[in-house]
Structure formats: C-alpha cells, structure tokens
C-alpha atoms as a PDB file:
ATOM      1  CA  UNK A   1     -17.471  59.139  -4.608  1.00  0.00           C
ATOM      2  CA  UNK A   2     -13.872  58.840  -4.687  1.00  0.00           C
ATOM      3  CA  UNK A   3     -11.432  56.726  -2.525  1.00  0.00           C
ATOM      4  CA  UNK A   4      -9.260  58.711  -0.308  1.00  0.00           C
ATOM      5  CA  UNK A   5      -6.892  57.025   2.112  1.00  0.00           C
ATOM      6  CA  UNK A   6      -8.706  56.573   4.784  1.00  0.00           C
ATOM      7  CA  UNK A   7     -11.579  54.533   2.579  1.00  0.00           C
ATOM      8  CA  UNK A   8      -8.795  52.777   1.192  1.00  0.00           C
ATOM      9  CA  UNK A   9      -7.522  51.699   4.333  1.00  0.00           C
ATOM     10  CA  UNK A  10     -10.886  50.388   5.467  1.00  0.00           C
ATOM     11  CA  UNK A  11     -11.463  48.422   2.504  1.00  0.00           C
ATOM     12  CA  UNK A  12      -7.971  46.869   2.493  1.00  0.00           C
ATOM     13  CA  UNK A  13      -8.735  46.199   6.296  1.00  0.00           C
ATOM     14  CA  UNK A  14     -12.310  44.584   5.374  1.00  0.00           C
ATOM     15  CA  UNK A  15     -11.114  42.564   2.657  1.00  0.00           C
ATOM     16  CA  UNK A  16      -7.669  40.792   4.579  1.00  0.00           C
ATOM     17  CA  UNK A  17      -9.726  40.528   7.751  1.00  0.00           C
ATOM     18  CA  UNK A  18     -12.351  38.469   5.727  1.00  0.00           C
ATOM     19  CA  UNK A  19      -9.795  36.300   4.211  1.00  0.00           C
ATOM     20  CA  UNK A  20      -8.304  35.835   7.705  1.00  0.00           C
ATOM     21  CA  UNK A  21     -11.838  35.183   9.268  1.00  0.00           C
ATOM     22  CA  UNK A  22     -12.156  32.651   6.214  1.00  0.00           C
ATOM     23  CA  UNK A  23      -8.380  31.231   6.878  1.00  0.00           C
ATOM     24  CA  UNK A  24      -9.155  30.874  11.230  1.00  0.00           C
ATOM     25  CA  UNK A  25     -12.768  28.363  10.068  1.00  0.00           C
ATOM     26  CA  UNK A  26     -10.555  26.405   7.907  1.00  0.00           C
ATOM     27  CA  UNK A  27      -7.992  26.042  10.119  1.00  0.00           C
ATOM     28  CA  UNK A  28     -10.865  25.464  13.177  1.00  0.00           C
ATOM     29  CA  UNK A  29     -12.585  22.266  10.592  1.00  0.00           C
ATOM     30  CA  UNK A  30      -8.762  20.593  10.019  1.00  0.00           C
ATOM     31  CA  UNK A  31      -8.078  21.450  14.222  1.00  0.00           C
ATOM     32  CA  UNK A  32     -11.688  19.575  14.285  1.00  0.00           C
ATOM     33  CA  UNK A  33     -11.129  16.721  12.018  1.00  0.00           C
ATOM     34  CA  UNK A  34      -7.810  15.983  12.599  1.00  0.00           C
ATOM     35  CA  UNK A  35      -7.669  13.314  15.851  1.00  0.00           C
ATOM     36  CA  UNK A  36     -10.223  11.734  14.035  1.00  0.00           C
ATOM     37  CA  UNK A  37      -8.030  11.569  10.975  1.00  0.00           C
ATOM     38  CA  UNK A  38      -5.010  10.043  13.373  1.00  0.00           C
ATOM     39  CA  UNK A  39      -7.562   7.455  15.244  1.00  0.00           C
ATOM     40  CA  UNK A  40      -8.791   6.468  11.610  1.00  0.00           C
ATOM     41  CA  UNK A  41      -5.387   5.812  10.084  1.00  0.00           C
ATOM     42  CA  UNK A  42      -4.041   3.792  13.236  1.00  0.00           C
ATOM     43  CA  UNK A  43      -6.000   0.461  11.902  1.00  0.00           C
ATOM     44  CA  UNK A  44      -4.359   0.574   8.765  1.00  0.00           C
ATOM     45  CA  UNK A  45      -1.234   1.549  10.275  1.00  0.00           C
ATOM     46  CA  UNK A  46      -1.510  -1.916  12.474  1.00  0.00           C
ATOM     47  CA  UNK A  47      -2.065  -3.701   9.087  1.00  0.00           C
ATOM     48  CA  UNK A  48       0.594  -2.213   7.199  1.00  0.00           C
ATOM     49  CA  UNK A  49       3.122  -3.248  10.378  1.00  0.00           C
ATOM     50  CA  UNK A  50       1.714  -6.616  10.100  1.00  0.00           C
ATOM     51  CA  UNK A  51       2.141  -7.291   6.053  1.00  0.00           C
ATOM     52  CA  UNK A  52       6.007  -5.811   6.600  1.00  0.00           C
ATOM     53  CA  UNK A  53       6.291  -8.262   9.779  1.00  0.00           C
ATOM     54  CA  UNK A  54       5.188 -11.229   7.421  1.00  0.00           C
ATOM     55  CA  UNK A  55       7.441 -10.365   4.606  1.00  0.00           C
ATOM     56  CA  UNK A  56      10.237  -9.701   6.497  1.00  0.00           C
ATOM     57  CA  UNK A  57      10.323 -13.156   8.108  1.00  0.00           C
ATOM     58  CA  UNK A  58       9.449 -14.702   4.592  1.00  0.00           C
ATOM     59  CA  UNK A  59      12.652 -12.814   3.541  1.00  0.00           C
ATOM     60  CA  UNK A  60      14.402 -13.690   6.124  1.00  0.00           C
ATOM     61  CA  UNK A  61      13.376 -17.570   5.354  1.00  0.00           C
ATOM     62  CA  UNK A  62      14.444 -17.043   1.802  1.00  0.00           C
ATOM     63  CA  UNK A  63      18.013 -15.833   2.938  1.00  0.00           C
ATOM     64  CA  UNK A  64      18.472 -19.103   4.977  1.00  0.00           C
ATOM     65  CA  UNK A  65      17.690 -21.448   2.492  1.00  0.00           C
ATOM     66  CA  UNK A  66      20.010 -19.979  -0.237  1.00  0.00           C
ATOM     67  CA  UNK A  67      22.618 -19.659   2.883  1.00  0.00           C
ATOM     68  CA  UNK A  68      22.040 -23.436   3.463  1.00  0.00           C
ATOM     69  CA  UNK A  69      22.139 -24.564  -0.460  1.00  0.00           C
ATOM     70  CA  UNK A  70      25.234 -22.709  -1.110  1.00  0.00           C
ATOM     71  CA  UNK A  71      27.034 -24.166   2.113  1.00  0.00           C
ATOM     72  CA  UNK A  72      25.609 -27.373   0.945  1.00  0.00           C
ATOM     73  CA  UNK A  73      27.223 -27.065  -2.658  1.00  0.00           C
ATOM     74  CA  UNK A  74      30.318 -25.553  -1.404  1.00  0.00           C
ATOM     75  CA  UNK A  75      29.259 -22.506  -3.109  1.00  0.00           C
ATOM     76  CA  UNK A  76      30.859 -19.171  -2.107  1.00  0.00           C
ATOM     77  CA  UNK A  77      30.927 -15.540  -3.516  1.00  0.00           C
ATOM     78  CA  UNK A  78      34.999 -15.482  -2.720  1.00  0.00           C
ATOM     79  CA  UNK A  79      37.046 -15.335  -5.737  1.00  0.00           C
ATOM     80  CA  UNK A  80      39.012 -18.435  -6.707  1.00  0.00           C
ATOM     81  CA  UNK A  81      42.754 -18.395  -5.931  1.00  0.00           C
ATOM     82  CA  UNK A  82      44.588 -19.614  -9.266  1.00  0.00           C
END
C-alpha cells in the first residue's frame, strides 16, 4: 500500500532506466541517419563552393576594372599635398 524505500528505489530505477532506454534508440536513429545526412549535404556543399568560386572571380573582375579606370583618370585615394 504504501511506498517504503526500497519501492521507491525501484520505481525511481524503472522510470530513469526507461528514459535512458528511450535516450540510447534516439541516439541509435541519429547514429543511423547520420552518414546519410553527411553524403546528402556533400552535393549542395559542391554547389555552394561553386556559386562562391563564381562570385569571387566576378569580384575579383570588378576590382580590376575600377583599378584600371582610376589609373586611367589619374585617380588616387592619397590625400592632395597643398
């Protein structure tokens, strides 16, 4: 009828080992899923390397031609001497 110590104990035991049992499957699925997670995101890792490639040269073609228009108009960023 009532709970001594030694119920107590059992039931405390009962109810963290099923959260644990619950915790180990969860962590079993993610162990499960997870390469396939990594081997998924590599393609769109590929792409994302790609679009950075492209804008980094299309930045890098944008510095050049405002490098060659200022050196063209004499233009510098030095303050003038008076």
């Amino acid at each position: 009828m009532y709970m001594n110590e030694g119920n107590m104990a059992t039931a405390f035991m009962g109810a963290f080992g099923l959260f644990f049992v619950f915790l180990w499957v969860v962590l079993l699925i993610l162990w499960i899923i997870l390469p396939f997670y990594i081997f998924g995101i590599k393609g769109i890792m590929k792409d994302i390397l790609e679009e950075q490639k492209k804008t980094n040269e299309l930045l890098k073609d944008m510095l050049y031609k405002k490098n060659a228009a200022d050196i063209s108009t004499n233009k510098t960023n030095e303050p003038k001497q008076d």
